[in-house]
Structures are given as C-alpha cells and as structure tokens.
N, C-alpha and C. Protein backbone atom coordinates (compact mmCIF):
# COMPACT_ATOMS: atom_id res chain seq x y z
N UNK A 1 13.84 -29.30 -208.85
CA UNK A 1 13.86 -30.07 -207.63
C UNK A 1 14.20 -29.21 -206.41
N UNK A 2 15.14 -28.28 -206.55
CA UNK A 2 15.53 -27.23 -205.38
C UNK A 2 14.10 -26.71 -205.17
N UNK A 3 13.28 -26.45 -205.37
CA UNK A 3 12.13 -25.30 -205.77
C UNK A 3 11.84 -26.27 -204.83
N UNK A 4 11.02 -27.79 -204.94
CA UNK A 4 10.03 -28.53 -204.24
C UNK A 4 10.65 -28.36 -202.39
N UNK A 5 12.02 -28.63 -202.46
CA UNK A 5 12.86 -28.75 -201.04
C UNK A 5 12.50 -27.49 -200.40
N UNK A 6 12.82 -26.61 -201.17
CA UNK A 6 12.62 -24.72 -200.53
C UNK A 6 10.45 -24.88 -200.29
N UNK A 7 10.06 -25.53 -200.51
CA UNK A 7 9.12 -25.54 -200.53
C UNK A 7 8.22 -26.05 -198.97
N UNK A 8 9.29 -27.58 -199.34
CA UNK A 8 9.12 -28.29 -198.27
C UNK A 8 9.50 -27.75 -197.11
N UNK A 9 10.64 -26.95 -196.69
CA UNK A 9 11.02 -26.71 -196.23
C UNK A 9 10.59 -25.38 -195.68
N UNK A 10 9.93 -24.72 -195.98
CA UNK A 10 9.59 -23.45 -195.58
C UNK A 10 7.84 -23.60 -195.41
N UNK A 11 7.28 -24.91 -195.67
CA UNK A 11 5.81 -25.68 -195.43
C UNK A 11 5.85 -26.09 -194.00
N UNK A 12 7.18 -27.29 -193.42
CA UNK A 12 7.53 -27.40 -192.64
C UNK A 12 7.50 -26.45 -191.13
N UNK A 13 8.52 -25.22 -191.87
CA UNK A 13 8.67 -24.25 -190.97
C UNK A 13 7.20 -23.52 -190.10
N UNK A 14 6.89 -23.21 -191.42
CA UNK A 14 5.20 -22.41 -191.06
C UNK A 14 4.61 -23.47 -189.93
N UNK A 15 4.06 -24.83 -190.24
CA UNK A 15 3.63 -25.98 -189.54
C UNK A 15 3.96 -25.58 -187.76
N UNK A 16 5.61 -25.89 -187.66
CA UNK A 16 5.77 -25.27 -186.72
C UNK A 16 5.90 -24.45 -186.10
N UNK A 17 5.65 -23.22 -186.39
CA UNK A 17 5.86 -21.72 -185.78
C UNK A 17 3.97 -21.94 -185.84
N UNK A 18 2.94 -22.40 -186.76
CA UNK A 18 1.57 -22.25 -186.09
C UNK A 18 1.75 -23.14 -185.08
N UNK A 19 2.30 -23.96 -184.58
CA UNK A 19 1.66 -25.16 -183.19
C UNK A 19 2.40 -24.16 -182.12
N UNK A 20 3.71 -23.79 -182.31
CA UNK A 20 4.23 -22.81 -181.10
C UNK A 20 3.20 -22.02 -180.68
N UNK A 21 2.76 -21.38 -182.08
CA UNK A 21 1.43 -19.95 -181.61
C UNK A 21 0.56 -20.72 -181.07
N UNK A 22 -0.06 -21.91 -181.85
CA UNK A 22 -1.39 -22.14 -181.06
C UNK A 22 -1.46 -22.43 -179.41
N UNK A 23 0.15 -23.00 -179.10
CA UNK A 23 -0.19 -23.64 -177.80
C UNK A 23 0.54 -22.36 -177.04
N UNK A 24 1.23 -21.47 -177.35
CA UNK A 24 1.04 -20.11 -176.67
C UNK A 24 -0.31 -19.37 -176.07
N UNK A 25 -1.09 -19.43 -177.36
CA UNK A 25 -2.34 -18.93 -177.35
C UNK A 25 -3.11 -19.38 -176.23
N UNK A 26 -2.92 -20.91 -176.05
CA UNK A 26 -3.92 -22.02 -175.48
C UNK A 26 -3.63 -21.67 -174.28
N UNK A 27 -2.11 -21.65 -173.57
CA UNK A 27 -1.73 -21.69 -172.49
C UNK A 27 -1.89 -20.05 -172.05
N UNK A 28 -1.50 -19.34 -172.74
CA UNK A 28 -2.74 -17.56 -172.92
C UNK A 28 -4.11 -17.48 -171.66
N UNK A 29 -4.65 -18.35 -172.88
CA UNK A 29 -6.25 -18.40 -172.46
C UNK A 29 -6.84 -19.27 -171.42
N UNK A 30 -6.17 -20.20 -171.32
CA UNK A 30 -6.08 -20.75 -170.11
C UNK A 30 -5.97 -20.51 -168.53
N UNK A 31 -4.80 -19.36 -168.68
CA UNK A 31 -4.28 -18.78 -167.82
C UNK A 31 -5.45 -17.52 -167.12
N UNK A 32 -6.26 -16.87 -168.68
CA UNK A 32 -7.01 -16.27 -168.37
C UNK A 32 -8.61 -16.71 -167.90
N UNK A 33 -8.48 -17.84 -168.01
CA UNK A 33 -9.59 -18.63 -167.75
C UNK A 33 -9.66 -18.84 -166.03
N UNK A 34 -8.69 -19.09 -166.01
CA UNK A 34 -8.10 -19.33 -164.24
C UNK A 34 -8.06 -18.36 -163.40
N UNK A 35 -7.71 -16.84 -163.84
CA UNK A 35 -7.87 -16.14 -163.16
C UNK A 35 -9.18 -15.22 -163.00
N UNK A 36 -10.12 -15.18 -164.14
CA UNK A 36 -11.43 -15.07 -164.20
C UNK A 36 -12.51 -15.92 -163.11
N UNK A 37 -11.90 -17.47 -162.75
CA UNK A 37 -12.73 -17.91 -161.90
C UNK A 37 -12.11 -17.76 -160.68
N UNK A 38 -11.00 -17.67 -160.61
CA UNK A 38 -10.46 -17.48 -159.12
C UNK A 38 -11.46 -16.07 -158.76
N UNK A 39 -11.28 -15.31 -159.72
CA UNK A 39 -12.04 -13.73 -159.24
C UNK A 39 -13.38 -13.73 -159.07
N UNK A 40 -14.26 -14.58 -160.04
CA UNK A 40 -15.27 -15.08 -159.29
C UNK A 40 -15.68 -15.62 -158.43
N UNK A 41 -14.85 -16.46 -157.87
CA UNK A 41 -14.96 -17.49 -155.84
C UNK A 41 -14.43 -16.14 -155.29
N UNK A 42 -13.59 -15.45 -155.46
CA UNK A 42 -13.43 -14.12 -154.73
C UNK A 42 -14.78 -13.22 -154.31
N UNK A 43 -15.34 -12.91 -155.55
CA UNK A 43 -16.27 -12.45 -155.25
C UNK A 43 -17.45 -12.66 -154.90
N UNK A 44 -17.84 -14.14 -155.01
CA UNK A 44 -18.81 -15.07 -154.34
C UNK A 44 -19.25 -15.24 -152.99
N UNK A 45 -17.42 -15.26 -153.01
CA UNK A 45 -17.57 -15.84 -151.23
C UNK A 45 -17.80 -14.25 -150.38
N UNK A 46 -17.42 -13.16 -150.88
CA UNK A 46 -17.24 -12.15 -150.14
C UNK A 46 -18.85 -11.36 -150.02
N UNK A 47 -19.49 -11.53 -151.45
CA UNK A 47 -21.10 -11.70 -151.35
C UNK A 47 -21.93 -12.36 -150.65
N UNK A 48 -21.57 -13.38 -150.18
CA UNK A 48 -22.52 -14.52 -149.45
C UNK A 48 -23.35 -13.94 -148.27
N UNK A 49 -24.08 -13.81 -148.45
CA UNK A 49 -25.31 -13.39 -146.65
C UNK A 49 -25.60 -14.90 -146.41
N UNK A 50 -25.22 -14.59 -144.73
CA UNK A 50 -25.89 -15.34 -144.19
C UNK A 50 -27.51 -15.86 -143.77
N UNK A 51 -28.04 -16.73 -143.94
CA UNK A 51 -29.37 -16.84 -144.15
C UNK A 51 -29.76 -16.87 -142.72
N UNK A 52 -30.89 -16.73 -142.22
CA UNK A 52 -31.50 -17.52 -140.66
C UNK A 52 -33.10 -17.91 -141.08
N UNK A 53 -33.94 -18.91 -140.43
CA UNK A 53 -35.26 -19.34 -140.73
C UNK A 53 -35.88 -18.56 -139.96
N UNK A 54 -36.65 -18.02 -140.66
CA UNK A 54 -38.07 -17.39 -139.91
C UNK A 54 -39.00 -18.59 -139.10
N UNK A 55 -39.05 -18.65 -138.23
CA UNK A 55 -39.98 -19.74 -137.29
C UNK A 55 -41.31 -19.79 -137.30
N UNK A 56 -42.00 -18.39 -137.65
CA UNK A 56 -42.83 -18.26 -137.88
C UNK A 56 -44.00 -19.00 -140.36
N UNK A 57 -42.95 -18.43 -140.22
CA UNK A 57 -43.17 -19.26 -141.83
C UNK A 57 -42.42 -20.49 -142.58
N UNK A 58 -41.25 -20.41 -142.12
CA UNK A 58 -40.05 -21.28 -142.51
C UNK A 58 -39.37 -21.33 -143.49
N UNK A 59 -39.39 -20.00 -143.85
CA UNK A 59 -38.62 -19.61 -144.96
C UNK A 59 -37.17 -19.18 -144.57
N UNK A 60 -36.32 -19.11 -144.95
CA UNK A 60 -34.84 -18.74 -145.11
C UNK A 60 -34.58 -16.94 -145.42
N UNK A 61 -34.37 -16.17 -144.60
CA UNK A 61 -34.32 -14.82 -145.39
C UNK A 61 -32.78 -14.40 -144.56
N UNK A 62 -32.31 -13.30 -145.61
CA UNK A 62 -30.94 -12.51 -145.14
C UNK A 62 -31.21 -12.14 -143.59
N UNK A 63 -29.73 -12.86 -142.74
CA UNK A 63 -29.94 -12.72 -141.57
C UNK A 63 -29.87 -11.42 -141.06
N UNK A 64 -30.59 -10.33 -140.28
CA UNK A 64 -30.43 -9.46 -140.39
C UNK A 64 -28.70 -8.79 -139.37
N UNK A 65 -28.19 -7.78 -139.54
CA UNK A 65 -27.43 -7.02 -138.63
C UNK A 65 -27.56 -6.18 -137.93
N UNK A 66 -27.20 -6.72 -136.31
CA UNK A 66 -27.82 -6.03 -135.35
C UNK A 66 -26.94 -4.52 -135.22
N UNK A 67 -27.58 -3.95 -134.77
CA UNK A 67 -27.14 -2.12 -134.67
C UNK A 67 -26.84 -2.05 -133.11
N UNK A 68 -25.57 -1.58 -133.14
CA UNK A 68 -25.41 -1.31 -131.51
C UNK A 68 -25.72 -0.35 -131.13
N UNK A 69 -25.53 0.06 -129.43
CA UNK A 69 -26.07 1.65 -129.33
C UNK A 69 -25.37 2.94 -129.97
N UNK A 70 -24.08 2.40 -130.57
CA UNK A 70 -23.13 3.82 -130.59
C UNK A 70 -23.46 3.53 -132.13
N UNK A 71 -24.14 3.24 -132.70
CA UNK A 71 -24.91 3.48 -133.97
C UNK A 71 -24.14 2.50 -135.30
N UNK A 72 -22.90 1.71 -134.77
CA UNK A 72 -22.16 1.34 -135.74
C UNK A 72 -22.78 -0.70 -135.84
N UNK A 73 -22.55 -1.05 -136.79
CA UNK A 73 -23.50 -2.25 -137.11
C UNK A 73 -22.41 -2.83 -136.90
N UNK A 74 -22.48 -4.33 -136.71
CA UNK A 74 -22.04 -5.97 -136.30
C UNK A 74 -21.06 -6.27 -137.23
C-alpha cells in the first residue's frame, strides 16, 4: 500500500511541475509572439512610401523625392 501512495504521490507531483512548464512555456512564446509583431509594425510603418496619382493614367505610383539644389534630397 506505501508503494501505491509513493506512487500517487510522485504522479501528482510530475502533473504539476508539467502545467508550471507548460504555462511558462506558453507565457515564453507569447511574449515572443508580441515582440515579433511589434517589430513588424516597426518595420512596416518605417517602409511605407508615400503614393501620389498620376493624372495622366490614374494609377498610384511611389511619390517621387524632390532634389534640392545643394544636391541633398527632401
């Protein structure tokens, strides 16, 4: 009967030391999930060209940047 208790008891244990890990893990990956998309809107937004319509066709193309005289761009 001691044998089944040491049994139970160390069945028990395991049970909970995996849910600690798993929700370590979870809250882990989570965390890395969050900062993966934050770094993507980072880099989204910092990519973005502005568009302007061509009047002539009406298409949408990268607005261009004008060049000043001392050679340095907008």
């Amino acid at each position: 009967m001691p044998q089944i208790l040491l049994f139970f008891v160390a069945g028990a244990g395991l049970i909970l030391a995996g849910r600690r890990w798993y929700r370590d893990e979870q809250r882990r990956i989570v965390a890395e999930l969050r900062a993966a998309e934050e770094a993507l809107a980072r880099r989204e937004a910092e990519s973005a060209v502005p568009l302007e319509r061509d009047p002539a066709t009406g298409i949408y193309r990268p607005k261009r940047v004008q060049q000043r005289a001392d050679g340095a761009s907008d």
